[in-house]
PDB file of N, CA and C in Angstrom:
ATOM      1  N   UNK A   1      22.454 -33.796  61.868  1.00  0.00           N
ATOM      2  CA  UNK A   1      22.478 -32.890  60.743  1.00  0.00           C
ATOM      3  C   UNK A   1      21.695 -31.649  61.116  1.00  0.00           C
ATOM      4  N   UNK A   2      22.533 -30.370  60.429  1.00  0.00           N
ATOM      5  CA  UNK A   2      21.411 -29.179  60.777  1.00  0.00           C
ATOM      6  C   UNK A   2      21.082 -28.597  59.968  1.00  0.00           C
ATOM      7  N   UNK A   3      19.348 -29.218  59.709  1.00  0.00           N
ATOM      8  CA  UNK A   3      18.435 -28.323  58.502  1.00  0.00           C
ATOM      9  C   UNK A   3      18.563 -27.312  57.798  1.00  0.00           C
ATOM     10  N   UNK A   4      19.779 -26.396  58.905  1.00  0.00           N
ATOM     11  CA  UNK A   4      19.822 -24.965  58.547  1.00  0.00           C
ATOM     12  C   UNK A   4      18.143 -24.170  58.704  1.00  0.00           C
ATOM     13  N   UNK A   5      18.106 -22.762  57.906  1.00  0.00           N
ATOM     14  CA  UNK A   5      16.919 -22.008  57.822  1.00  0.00           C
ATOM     15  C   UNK A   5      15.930 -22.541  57.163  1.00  0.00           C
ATOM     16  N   UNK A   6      14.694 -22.167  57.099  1.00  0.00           N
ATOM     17  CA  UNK A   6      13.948 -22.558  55.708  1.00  0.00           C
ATOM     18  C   UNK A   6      14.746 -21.748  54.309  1.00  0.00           C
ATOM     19  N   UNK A   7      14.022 -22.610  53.417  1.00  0.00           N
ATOM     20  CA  UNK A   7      14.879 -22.511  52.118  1.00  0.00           C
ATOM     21  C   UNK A   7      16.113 -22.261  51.607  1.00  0.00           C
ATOM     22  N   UNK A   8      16.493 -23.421  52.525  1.00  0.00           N
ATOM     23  CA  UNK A   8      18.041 -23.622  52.534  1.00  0.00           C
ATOM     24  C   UNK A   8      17.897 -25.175  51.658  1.00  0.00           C
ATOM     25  N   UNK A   9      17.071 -25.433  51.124  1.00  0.00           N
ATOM     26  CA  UNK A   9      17.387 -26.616  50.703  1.00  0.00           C
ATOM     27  C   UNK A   9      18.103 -27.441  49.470  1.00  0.00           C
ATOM     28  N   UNK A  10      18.259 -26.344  48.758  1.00  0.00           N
ATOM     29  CA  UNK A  10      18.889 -26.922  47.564  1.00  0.00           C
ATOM     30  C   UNK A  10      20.455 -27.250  48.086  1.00  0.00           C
ATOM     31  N   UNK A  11      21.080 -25.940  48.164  1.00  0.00           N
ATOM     32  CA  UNK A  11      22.339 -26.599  49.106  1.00  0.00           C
ATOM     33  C   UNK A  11      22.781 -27.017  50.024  1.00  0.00           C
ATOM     34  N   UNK A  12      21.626 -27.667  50.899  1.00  0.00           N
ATOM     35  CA  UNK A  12      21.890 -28.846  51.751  1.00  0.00           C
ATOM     36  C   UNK A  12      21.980 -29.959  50.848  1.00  0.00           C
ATOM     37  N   UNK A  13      20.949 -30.656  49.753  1.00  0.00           N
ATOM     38  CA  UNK A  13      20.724 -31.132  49.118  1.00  0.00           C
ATOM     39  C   UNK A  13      22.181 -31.501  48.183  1.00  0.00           C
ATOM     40  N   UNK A  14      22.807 -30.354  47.734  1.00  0.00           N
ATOM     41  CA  UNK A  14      23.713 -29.877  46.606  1.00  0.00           C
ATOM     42  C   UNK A  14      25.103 -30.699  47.992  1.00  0.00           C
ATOM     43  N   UNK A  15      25.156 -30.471  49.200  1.00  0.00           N
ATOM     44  CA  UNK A  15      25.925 -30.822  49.813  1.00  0.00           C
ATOM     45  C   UNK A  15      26.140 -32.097  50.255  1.00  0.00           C
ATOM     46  N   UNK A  16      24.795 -33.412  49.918  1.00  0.00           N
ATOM     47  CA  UNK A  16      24.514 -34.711  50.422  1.00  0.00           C
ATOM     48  C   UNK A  16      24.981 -34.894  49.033  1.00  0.00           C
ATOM     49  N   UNK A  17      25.039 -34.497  47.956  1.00  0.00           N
ATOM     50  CA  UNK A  17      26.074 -35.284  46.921  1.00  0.00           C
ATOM     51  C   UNK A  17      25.406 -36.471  46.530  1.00  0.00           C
ATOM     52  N   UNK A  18      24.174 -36.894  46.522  1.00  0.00           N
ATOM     53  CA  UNK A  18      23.165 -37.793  46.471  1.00  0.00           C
ATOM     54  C   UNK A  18      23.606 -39.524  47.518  1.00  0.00           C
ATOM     55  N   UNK A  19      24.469 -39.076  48.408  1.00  0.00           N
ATOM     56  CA  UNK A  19      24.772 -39.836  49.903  1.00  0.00           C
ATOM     57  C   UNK A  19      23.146 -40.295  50.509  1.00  0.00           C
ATOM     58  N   UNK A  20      23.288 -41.300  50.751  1.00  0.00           N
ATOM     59  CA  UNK A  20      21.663 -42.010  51.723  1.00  0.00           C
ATOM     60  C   UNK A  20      22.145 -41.825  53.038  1.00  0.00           C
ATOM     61  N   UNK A  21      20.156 -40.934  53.454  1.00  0.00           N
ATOM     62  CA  UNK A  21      20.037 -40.341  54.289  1.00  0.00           C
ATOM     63  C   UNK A  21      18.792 -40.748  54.850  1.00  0.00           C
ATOM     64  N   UNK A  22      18.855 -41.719  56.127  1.00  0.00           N
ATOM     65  CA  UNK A  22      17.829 -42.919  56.367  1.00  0.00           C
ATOM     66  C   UNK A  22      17.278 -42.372  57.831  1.00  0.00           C
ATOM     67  N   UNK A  23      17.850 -41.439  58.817  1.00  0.00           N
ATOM     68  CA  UNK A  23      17.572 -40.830  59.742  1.00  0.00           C
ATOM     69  C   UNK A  23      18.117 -39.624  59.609  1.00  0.00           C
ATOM     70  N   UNK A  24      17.046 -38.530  60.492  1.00  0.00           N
ATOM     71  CA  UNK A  24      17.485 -37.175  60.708  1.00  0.00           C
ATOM     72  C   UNK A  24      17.257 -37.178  62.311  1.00  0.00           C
ATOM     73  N   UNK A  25      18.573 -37.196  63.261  1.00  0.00           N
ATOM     74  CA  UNK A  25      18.338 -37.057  64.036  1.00  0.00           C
ATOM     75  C   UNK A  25      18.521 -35.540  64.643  1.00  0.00           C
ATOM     76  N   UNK A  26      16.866 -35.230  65.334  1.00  0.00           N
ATOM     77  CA  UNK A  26      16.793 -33.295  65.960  1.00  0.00           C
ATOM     78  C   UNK A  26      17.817 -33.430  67.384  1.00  0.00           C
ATOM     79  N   UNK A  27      18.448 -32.196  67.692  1.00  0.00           N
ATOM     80  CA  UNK A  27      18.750 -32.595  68.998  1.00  0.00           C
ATOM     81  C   UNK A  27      18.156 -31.403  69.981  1.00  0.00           C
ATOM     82  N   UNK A  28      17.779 -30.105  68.876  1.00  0.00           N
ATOM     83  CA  UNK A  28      16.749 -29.522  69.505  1.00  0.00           C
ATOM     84  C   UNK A  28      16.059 -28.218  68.373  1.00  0.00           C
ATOM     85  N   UNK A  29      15.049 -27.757  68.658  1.00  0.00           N
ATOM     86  CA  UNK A  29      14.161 -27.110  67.789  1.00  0.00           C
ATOM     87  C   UNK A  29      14.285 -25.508  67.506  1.00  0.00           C
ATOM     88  N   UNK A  30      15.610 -25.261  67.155  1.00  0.00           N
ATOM     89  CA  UNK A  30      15.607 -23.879  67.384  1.00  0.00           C
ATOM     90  C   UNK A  30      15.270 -24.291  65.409  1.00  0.00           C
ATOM     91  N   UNK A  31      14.925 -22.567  65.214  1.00  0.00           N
ATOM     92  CA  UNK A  31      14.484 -22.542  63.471  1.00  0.00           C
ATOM     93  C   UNK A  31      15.584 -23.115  62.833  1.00  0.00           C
ATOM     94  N   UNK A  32      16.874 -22.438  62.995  1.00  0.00           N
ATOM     95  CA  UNK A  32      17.791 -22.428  62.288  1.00  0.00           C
ATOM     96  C   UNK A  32      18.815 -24.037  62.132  1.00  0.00           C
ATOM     97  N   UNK A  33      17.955 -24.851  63.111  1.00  0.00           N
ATOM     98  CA  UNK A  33      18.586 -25.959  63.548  1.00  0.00           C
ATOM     99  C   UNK A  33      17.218 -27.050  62.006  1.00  0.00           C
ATOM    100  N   UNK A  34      16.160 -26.499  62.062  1.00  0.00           N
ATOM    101  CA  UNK A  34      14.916 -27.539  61.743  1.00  0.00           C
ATOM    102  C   UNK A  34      13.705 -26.557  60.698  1.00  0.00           C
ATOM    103  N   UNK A  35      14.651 -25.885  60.013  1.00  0.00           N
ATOM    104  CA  UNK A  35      13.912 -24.710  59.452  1.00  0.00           C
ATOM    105  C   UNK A  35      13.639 -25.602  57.905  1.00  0.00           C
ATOM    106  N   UNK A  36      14.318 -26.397  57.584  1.00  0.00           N
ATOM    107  CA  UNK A  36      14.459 -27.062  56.125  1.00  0.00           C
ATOM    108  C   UNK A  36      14.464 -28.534  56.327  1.00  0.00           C
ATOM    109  N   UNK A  37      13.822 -28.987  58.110  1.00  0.00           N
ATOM    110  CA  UNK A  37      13.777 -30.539  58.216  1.00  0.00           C
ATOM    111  C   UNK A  37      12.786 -31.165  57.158  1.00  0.00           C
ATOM    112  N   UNK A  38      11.347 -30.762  57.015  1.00  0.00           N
ATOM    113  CA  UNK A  38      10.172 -30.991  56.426  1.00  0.00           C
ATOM    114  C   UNK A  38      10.337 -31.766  55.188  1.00  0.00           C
ATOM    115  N   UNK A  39      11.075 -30.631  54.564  1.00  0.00           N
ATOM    116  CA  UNK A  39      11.250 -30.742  53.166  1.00  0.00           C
ATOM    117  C   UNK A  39      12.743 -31.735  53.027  1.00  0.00           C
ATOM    118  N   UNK A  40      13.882 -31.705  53.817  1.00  0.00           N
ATOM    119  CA  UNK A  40      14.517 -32.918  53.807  1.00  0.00           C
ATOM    120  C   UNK A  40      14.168 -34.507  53.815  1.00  0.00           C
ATOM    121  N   UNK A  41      13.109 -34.463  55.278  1.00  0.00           N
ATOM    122  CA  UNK A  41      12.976 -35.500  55.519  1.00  0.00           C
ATOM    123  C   UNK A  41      11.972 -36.221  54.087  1.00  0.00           C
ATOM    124  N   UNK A  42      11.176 -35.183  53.559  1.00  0.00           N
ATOM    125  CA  UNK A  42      10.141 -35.749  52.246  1.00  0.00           C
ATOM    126  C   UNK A  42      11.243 -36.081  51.162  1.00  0.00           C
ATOM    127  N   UNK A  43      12.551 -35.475  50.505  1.00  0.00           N
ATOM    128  CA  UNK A  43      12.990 -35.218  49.444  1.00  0.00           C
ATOM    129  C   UNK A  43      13.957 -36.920  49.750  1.00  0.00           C
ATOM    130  N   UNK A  44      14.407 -36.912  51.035  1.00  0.00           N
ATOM    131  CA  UNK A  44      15.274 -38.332  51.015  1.00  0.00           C
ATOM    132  C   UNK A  44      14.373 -39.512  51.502  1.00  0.00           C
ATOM    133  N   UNK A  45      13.110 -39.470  52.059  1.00  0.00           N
ATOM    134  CA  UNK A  45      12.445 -40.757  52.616  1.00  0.00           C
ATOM    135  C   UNK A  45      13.185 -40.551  54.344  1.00  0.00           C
ATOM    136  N   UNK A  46      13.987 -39.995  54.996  1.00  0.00           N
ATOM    137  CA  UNK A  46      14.478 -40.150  56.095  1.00  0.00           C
ATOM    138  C   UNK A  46      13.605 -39.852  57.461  1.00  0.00           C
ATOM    139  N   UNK A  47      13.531 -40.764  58.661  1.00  0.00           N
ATOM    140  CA  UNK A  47      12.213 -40.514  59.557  1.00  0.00           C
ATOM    141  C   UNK A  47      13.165 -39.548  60.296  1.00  0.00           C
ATOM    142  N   UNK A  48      12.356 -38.740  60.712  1.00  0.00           N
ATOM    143  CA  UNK A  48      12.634 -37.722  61.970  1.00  0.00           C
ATOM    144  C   UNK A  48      12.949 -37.964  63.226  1.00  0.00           C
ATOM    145  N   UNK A  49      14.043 -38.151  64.175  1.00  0.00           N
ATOM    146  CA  UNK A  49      14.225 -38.720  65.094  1.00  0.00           C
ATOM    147  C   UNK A  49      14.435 -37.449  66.607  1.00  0.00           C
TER     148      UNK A  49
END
């Protein structure tokens, strides 16, 4: 999954359709890839991989 920017999160959120989300796997750290991981990974319980 890609975090997208920071404060991108409502419509990432708006886009999981309330779907369970138990891993976030990074595959690398650019902003735009992990800019809204933080706040994903807190809002679903999902570990950071």
């Amino acid at each position: 999954m890609d975090t997208c920017l920071p404060n991108r999160t409502p419509a990432i959120w708006h886009e999981l359709a309330g779907a369970p989300v138990s891993d976030i796997l990074i595959t690398h750290y650019d902003v735009d890839h992990i800019g809204s991981l933080a706040w994903l990974a807190e809002k679903s319980g999902a570990a950071a991989q």
